[in-house]
Protein backbone atom coordinates (compact mmCIF):
# COMPACT_ATOMS: atom_id res chain seq x y z
CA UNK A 1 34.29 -12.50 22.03
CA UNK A 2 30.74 -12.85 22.72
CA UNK A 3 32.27 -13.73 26.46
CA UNK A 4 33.57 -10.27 27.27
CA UNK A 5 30.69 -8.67 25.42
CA UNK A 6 28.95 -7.01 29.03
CA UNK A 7 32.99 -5.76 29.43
CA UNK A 8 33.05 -4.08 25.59
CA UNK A 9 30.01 -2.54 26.11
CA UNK A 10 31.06 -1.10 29.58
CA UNK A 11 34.28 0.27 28.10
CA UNK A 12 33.01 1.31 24.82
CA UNK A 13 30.59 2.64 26.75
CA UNK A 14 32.70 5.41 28.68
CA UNK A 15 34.84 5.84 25.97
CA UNK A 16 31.86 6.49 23.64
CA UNK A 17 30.86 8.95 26.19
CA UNK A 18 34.50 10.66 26.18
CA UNK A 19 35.69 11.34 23.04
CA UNK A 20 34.57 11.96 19.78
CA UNK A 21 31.84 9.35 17.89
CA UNK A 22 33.64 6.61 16.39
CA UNK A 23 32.24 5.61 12.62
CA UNK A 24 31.13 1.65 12.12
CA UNK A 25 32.96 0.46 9.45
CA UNK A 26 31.52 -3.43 9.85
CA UNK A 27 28.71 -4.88 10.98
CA UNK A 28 28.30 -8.86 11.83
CA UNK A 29 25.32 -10.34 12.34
CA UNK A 30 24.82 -13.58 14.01
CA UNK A 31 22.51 -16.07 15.28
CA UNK A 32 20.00 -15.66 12.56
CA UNK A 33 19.57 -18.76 10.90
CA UNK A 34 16.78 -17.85 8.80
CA UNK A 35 16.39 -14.40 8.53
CA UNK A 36 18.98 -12.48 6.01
CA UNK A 37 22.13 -10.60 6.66
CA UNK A 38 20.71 -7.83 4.12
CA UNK A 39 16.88 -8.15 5.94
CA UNK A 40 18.41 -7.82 9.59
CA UNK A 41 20.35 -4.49 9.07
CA UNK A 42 17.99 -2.46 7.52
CA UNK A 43 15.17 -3.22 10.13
CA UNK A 44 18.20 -2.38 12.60
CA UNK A 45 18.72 0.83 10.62
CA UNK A 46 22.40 1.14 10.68
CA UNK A 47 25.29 0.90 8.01
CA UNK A 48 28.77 1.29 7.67
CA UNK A 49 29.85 4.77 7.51
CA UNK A 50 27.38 6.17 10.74
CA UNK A 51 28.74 7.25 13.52
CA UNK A 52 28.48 5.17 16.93
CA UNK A 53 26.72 6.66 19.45
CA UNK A 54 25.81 5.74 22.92
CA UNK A 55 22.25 5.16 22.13
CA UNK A 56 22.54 3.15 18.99
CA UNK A 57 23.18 -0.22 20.58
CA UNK A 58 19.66 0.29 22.63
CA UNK A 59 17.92 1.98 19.25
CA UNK A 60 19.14 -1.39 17.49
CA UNK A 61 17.69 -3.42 19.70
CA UNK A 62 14.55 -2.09 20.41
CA UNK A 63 13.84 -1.49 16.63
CA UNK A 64 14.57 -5.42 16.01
CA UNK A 65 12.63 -6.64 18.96
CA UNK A 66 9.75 -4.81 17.59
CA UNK A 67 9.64 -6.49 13.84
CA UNK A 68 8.56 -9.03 15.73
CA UNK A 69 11.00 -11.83 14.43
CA UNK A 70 13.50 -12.28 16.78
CA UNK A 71 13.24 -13.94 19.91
CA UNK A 72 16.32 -12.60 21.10
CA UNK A 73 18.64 -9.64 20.59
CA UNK A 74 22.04 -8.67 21.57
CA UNK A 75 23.87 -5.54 20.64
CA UNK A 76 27.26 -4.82 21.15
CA UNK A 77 30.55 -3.03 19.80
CA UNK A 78 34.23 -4.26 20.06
CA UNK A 79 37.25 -2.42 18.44
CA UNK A 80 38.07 -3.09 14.61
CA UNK A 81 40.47 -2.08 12.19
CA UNK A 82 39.62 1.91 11.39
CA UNK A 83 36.97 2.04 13.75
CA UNK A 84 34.03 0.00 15.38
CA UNK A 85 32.34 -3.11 14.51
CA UNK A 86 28.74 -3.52 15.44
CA UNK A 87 27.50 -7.12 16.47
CA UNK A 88 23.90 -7.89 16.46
CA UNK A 89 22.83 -11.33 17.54
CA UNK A 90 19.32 -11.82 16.77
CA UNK A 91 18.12 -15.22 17.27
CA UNK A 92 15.16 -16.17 14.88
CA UNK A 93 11.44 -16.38 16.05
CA UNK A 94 9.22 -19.82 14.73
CA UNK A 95 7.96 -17.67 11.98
CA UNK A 96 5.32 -19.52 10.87
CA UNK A 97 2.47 -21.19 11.89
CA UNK A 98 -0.82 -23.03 10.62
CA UNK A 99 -3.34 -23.60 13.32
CA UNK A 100 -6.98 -24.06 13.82
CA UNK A 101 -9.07 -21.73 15.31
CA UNK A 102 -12.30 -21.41 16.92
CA UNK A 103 -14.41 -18.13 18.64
CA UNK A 104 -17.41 -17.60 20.41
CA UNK A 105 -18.46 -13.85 20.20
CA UNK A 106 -22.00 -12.52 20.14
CA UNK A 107 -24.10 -13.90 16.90
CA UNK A 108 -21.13 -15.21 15.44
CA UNK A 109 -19.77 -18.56 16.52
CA UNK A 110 -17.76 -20.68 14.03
CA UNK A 111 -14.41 -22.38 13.38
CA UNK A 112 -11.91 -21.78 10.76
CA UNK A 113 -8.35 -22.92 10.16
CA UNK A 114 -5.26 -20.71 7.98
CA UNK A 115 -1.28 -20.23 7.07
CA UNK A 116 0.70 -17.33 8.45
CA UNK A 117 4.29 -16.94 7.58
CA UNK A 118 5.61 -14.09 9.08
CA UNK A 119 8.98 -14.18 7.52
CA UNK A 120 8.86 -15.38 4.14
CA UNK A 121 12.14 -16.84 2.76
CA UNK A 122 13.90 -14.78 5.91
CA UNK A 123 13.34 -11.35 3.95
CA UNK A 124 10.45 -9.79 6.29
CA UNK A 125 7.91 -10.67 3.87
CA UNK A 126 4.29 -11.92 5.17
CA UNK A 127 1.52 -14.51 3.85
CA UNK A 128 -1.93 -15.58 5.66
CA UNK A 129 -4.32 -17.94 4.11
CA UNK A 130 -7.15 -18.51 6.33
CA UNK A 131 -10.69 -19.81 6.22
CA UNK A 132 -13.43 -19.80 8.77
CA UNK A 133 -17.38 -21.10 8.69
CA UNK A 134 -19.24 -19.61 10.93
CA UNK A 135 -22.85 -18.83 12.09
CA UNK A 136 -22.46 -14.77 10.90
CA UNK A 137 -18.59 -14.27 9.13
CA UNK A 138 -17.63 -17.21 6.36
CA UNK A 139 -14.76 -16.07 4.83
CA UNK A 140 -11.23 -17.00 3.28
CA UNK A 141 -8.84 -14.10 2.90
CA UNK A 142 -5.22 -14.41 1.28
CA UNK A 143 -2.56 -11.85 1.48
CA UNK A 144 1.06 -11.33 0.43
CA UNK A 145 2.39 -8.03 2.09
CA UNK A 146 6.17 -7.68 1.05
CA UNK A 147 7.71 -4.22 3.19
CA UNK A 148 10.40 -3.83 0.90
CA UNK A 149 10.34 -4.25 -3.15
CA UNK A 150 13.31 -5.32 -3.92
CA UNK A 151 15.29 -3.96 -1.16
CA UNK A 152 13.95 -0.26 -2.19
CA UNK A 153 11.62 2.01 0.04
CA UNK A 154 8.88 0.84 -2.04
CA UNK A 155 6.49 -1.34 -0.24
CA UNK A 156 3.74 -3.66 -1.62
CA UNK A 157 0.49 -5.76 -1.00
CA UNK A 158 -1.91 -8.51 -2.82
CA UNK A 159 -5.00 -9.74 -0.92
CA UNK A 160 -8.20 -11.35 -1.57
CA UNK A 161 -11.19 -11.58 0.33
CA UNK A 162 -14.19 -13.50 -0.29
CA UNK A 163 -17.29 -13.33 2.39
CA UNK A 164 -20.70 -15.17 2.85
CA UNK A 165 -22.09 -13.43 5.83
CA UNK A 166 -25.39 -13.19 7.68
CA UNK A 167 -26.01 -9.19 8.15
CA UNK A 168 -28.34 -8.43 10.98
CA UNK A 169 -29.70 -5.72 11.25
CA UNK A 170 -30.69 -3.48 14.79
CA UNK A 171 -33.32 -0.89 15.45
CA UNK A 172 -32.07 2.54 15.60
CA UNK A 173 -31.07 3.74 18.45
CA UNK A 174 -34.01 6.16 19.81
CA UNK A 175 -32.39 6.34 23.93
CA UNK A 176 -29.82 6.91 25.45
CA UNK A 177 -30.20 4.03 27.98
CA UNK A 178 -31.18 1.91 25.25
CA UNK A 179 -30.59 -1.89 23.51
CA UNK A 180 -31.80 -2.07 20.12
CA UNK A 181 -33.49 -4.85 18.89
CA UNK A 182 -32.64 -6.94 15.70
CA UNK A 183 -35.13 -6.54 12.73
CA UNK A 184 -33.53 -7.28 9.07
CA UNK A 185 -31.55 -10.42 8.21
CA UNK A 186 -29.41 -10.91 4.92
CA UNK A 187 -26.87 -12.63 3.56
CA UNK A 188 -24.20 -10.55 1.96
CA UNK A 189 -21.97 -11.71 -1.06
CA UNK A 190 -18.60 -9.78 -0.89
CA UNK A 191 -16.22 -10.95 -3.56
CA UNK A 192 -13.15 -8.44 -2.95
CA UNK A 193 -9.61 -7.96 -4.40
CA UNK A 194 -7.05 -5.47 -4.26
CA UNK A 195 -3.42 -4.49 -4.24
CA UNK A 196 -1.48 -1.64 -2.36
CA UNK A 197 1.76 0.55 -3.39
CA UNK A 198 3.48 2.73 -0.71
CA UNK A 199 7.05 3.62 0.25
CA UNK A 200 8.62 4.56 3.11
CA UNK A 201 9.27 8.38 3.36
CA UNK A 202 11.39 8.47 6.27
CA UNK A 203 11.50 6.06 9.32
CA UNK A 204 8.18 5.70 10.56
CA UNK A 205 6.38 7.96 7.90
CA UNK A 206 4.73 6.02 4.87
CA UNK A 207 2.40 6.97 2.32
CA UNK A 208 0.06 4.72 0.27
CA UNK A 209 -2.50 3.97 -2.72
CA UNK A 210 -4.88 1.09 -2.83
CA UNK A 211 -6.84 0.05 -5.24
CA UNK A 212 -9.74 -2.75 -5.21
CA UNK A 213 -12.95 -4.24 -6.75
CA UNK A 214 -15.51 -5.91 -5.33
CA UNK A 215 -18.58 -7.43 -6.34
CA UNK A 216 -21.66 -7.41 -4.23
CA UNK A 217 -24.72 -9.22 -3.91
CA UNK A 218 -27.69 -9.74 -1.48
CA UNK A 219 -30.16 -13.66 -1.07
CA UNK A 220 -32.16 -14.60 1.70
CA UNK A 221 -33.57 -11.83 3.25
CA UNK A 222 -36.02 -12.69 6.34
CA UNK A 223 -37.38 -10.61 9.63
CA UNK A 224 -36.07 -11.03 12.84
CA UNK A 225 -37.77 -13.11 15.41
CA UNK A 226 -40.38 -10.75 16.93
CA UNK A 227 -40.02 -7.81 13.99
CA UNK A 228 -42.74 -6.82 11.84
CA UNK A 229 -42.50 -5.35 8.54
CA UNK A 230 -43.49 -2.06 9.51
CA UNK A 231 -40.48 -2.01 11.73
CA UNK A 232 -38.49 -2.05 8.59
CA UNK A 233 -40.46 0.17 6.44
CA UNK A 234 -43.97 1.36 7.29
CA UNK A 235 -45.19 2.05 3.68
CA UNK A 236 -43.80 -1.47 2.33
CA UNK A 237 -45.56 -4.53 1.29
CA UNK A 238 -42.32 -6.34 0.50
CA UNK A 239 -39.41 -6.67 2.53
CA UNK A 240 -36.63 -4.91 0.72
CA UNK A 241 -32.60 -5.94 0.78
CA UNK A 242 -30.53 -2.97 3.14
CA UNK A 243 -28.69 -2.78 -0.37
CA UNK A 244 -28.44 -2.74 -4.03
CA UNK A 245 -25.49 -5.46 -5.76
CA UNK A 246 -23.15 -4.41 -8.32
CA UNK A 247 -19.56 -3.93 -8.66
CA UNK A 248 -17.83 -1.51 -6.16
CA UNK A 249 -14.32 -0.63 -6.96
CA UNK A 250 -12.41 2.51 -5.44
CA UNK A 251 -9.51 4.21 -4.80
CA UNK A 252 -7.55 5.13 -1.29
CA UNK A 253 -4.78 6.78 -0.33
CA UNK A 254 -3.11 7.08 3.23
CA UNK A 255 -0.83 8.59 5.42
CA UNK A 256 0.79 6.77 8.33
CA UNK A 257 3.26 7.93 11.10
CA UNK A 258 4.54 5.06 13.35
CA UNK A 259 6.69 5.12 16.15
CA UNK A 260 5.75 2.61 18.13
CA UNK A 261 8.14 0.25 19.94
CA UNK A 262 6.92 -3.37 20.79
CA UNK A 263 9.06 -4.85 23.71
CA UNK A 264 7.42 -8.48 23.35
CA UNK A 265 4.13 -7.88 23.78
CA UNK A 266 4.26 -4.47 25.69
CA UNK A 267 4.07 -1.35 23.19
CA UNK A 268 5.24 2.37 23.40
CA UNK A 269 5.18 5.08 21.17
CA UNK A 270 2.14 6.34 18.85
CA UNK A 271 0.78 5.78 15.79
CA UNK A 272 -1.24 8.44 13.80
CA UNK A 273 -3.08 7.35 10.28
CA UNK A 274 -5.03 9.60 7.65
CA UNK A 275 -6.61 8.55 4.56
CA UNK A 276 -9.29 8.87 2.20
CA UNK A 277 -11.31 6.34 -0.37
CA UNK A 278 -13.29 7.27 -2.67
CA UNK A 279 -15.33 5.25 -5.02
CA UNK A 280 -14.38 5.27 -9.32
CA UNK A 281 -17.16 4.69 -11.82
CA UNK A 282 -14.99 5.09 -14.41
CA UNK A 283 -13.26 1.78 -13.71
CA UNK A 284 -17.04 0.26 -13.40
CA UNK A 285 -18.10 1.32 -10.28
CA UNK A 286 -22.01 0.90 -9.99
CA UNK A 287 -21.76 2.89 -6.41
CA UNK A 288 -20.48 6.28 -6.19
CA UNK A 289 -19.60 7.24 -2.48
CA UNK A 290 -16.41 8.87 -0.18
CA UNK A 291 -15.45 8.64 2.80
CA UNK A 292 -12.04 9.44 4.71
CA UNK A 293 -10.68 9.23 8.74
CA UNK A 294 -8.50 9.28 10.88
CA UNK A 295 -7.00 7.19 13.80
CA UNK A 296 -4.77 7.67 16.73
CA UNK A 297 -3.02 5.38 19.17
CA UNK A 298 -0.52 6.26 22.22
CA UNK A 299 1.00 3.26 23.82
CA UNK A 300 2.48 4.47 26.78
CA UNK A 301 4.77 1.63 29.55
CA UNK A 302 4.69 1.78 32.50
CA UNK A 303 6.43 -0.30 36.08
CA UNK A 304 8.50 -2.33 33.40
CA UNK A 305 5.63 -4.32 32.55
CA UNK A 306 2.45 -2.64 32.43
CA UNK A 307 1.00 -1.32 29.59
CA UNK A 308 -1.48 1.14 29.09
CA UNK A 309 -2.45 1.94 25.09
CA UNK A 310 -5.27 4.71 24.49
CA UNK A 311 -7.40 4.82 20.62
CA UNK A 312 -9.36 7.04 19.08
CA UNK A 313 -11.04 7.49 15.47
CA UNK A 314 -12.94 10.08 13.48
CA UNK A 315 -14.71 8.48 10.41
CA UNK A 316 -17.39 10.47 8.12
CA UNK A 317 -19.02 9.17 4.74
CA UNK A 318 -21.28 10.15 2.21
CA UNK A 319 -23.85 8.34 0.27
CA UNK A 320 -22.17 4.81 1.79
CA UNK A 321 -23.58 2.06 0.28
CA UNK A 322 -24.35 -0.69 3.05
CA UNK A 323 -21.21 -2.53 2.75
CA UNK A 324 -18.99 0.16 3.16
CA UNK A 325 -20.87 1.28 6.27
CA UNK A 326 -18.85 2.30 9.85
CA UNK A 327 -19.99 0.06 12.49
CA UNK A 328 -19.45 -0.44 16.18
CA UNK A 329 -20.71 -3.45 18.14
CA UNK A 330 -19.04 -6.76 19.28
CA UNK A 331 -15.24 -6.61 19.51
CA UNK A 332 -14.53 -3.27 18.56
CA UNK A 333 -17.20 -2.67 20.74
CA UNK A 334 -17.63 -5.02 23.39
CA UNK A 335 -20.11 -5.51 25.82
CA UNK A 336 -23.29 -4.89 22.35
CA UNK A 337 -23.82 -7.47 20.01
CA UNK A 338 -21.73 -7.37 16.88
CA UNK A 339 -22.33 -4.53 14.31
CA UNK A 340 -25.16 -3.86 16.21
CA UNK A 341 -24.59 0.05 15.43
CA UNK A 342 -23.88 1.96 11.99
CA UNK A 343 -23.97 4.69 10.10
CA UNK A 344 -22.02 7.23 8.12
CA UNK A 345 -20.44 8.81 11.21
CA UNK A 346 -18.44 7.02 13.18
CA UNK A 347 -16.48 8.30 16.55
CA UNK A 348 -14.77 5.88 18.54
CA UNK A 349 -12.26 5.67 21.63
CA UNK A 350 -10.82 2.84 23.60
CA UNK A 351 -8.22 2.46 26.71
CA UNK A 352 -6.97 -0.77 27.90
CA UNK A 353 -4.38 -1.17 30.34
CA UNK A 354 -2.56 -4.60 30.54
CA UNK A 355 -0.53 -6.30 33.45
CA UNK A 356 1.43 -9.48 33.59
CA UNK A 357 -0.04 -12.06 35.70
CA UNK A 358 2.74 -14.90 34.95
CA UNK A 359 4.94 -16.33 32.78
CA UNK A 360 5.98 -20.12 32.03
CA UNK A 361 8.83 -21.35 29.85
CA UNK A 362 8.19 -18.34 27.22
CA UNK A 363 4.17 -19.04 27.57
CA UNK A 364 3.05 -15.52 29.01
CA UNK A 365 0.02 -14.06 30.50
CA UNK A 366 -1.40 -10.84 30.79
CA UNK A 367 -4.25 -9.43 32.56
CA UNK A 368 -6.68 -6.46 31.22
CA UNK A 369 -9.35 -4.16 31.77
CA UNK A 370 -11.02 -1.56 29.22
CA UNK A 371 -13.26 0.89 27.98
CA UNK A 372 -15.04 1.19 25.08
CA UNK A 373 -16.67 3.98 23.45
CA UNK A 374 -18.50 4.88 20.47
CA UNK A 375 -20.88 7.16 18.46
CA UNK A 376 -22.23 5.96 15.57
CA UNK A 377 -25.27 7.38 13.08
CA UNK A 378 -26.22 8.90 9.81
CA UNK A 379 -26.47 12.05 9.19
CA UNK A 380 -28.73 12.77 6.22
CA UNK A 381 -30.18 9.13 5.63
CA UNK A 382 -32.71 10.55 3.50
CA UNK A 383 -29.98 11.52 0.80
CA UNK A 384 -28.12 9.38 -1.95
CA UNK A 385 -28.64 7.43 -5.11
CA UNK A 386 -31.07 4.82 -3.87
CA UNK A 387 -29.00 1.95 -3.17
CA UNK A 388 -29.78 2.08 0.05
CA UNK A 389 -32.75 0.99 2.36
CA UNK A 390 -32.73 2.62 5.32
CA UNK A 391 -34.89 1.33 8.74
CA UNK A 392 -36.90 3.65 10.44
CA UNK A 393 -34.77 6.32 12.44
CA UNK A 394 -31.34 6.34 10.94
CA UNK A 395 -30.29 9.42 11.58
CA UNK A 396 -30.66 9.29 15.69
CA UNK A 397 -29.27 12.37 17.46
CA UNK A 398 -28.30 13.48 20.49
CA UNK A 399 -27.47 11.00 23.35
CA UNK A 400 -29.01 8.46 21.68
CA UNK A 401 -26.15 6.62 19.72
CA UNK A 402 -23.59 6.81 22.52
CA UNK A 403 -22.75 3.64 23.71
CA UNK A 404 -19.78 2.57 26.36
CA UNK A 405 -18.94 -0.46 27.56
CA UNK A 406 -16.27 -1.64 30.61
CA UNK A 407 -14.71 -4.79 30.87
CA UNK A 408 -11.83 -7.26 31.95
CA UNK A 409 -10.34 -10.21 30.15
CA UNK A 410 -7.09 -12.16 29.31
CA UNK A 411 -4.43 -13.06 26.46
CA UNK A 412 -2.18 -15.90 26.55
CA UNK A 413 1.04 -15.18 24.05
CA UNK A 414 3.36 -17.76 23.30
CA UNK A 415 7.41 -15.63 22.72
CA UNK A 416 8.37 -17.87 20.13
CA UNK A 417 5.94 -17.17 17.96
CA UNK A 418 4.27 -13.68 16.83
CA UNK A 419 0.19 -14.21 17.72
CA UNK A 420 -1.64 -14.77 20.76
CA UNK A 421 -2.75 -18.48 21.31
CA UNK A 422 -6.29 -16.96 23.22
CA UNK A 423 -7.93 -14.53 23.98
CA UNK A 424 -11.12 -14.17 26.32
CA UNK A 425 -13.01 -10.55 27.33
CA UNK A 426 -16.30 -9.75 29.16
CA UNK A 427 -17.74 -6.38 28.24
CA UNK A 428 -20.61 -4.92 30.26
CA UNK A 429 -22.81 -2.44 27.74
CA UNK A 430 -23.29 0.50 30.00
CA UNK A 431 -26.15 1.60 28.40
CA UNK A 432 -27.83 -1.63 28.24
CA UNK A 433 -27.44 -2.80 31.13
CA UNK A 434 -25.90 -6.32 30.27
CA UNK A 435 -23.19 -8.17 29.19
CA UNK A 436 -21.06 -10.28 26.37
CA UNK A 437 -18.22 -12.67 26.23
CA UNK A 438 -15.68 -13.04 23.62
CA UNK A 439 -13.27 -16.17 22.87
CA UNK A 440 -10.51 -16.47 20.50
CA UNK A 441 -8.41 -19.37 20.41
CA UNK A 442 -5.80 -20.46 17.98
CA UNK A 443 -5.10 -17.98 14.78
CA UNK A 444 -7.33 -15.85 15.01
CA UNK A 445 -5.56 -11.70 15.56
């Protein structure tokens, strides 16, 4: 049958397009040898019983292409007893993968190694175990996300992250044309733990809670090369940590509309998200503190293969404690050294537009250029609880803590398997004048 399948389509095709909808009254799935029966249609959001329509062969297949675990889809109809039978043939992705991987980025250079299965026992489930050491990050996170609770909307997640990192930092920003210097170095101690509980409302609509603890704590704190103390604080004989430690648990819920469509690699559609965390001292919460956002993303294709996705983000806070901070700087901002901007405020946008450059035996490359944007500051660092040390000029206004940055760079994605095997940008910093370079290889997205 599959043989004649271009012919059934053709004919089903005009007949679909002449008389009334037919209903499906079977669907087969085949080629899957690891992924489910009962995990494939759902993702493909049909069932027996809905009408065929033209569209819904194309709807199928984009909707399974995007999950990310097939390598290949076919979708066709043929004639059956009472009505239509739908045939998807959706050949499994490698859906797992352990890997080293090692980056270069600005004050951060390390190594690290981890576990991703993207389709745990062929029911859409995910797990990542990785570790890293590294001159700033040194971290091991663990997560189990499963998208659908025992086949119900309901959708779940379990992580843990634990983090020894080496905070520096920066000089508020007083210029516009401007490149603050570092001043304050600390390690941070971030012992965190959570778990998440959302459903689906409709397709592409979901709603969530999260809740987490973490426990905090600050050693080794030092001046910068070339700071003085008075750079930090002018009235202080000591140098003080940028925090207090203690346990910081909280509360967040979210909204999420998705309609993106990933056609290996190349993405369409938008994605709006809303939500809003706030901390809870009656679960033993030594921090009390809000904050909420949003973010939006348009993806928009273009010439088959080009790709052109556009970001933005509106964050605001109050009475953050230092690890809960917004920050720009390094790869969310590139071309400025990493988190070398924060603050309780937090605007952001990005646009990148992508363009193959070649493909080899499923290894595929794609060319980029961006743009980077962000403003980032306080805006009353004078007011909280104390547990929080604030340098000199926090609360920088106007022009002053607008940064862009431009750039070009490269990712190298591999079609059997879901992430990218490298990654490499340079990002000029407009306003300073200068440049960074950022390398990813192995799992590292």
């Amino acid at each position: 049958m599959r043989r004649v399948a271009p012919l059934v389509v053709v004919l089903t095709g005009l007949w679909a397009g002449h008389a009334a909808a037919e209903r499906i009254v079977e669907i087969r799935v085949d080629g899957n040898t690891k992924t489910t029966d009962a995990t494939v249609k759902p993702i493909a959001g049909v069932a027996t019983g809905d009408e065929l329509r033209p569209d819904v062969a194309e709807r199928v297949r984009q909707d399974l292409v995007t999950s990310g675990l097939f390598q290949e889809v076919q979708v066709y109809w043929e004639p059956a007893p009472g009505g239509t039978r739908l045939v998807i043939v959706a050949r499994d992705k490698h859906s797992w993968v352990i890997a080293p991987a090692a980056y270069n980025q600005p004050t951060n250079k390390g190594v690290g190694a981890g576990f991703g299965e993207n389709n745990l026992f062929g029911e859409n489930k995910k797990l990542l175990v990785y570790g890293q050491v590294a001159t700033g990050d040194t971290f091991f996170i663990g997560a189990y996300v499963d998208p659908s609770i025992g086949g119900t909307r309901l959708r779940g997640q379990v992580d843990l992250f634990l983090k020894y990192g080496r905070i520096i930092e920066y000089a508020s920003p007083t210029r516009w044309r401007d490149d603050p210097r570092p001043l304050r170095i600390s390690r941070l101690t971030y012992l965190n733990g959570g778990g998440r509980l959302g459903t689906t409302l409709w397709k592409g609509v979901t709603v969530d809670a999260r809740l987490r603890g973490a426990r905090v704590g600050y050693s080794r704190l030092e001046l910068a090369e070339g700071a003085a103390l008075a750079d930090v604080d002018p009235d202080a004989t000591t140098l003080a940590a940028p925090g207090v430690g203690g346990w910081d648990v909280s509360g967040e819920l979210s909204l999420g509309v998705d309609t993106r469509a990933n056609w290996y690699g190349i993405s369409s559609g938008y994605r709006f998200t809303a939500s809003f965390e706030h901390a809870l001292p009656g679960l033993g919460s030594d921090f009390q503190y809000w904050y909420g956002g949003v973010q939006l993303a348009r993806a928009m294709r273009f010439l088959a293969r080009h790709n052109l996705v556009v970001r933005g983000s509106v964050g605001v806070g109050h009475d953050l404690p230092f690890q809960q901070e917004f920050t720009a700087g390094g790869t969310s901002q590139r071309g400025w050294k990493n988190n070398q901007f924060r603050g309780d405020l937090r605007v952001t946008a990005n646009a990148e537009y992508s363009v193959p450059m070649f493909t080899v035996r499923g290894l595929a490359v794609r060319g980029l250029t961006f743009w980077d944007a962000s403003y980032v500051t306080f805006r009353d660092p004078d007011d909280g609880p104390g547990v929080r040390d604030y340098l000199p000029g926090a609360g920088a206004r106007g022009l002053a803590p607008l940064r862009n940055s431009v750039g070009v760079g490269t990712r190298f994605y591999l079609r059997q398997i879901v992430l990218p095997l490298l990654g490499l940008d340079f990002g000029y910093g407009v306003e300073r004048g200068d440049y960074e370079i950022y390398l990813a290889i192995g799992l590292t997205d």
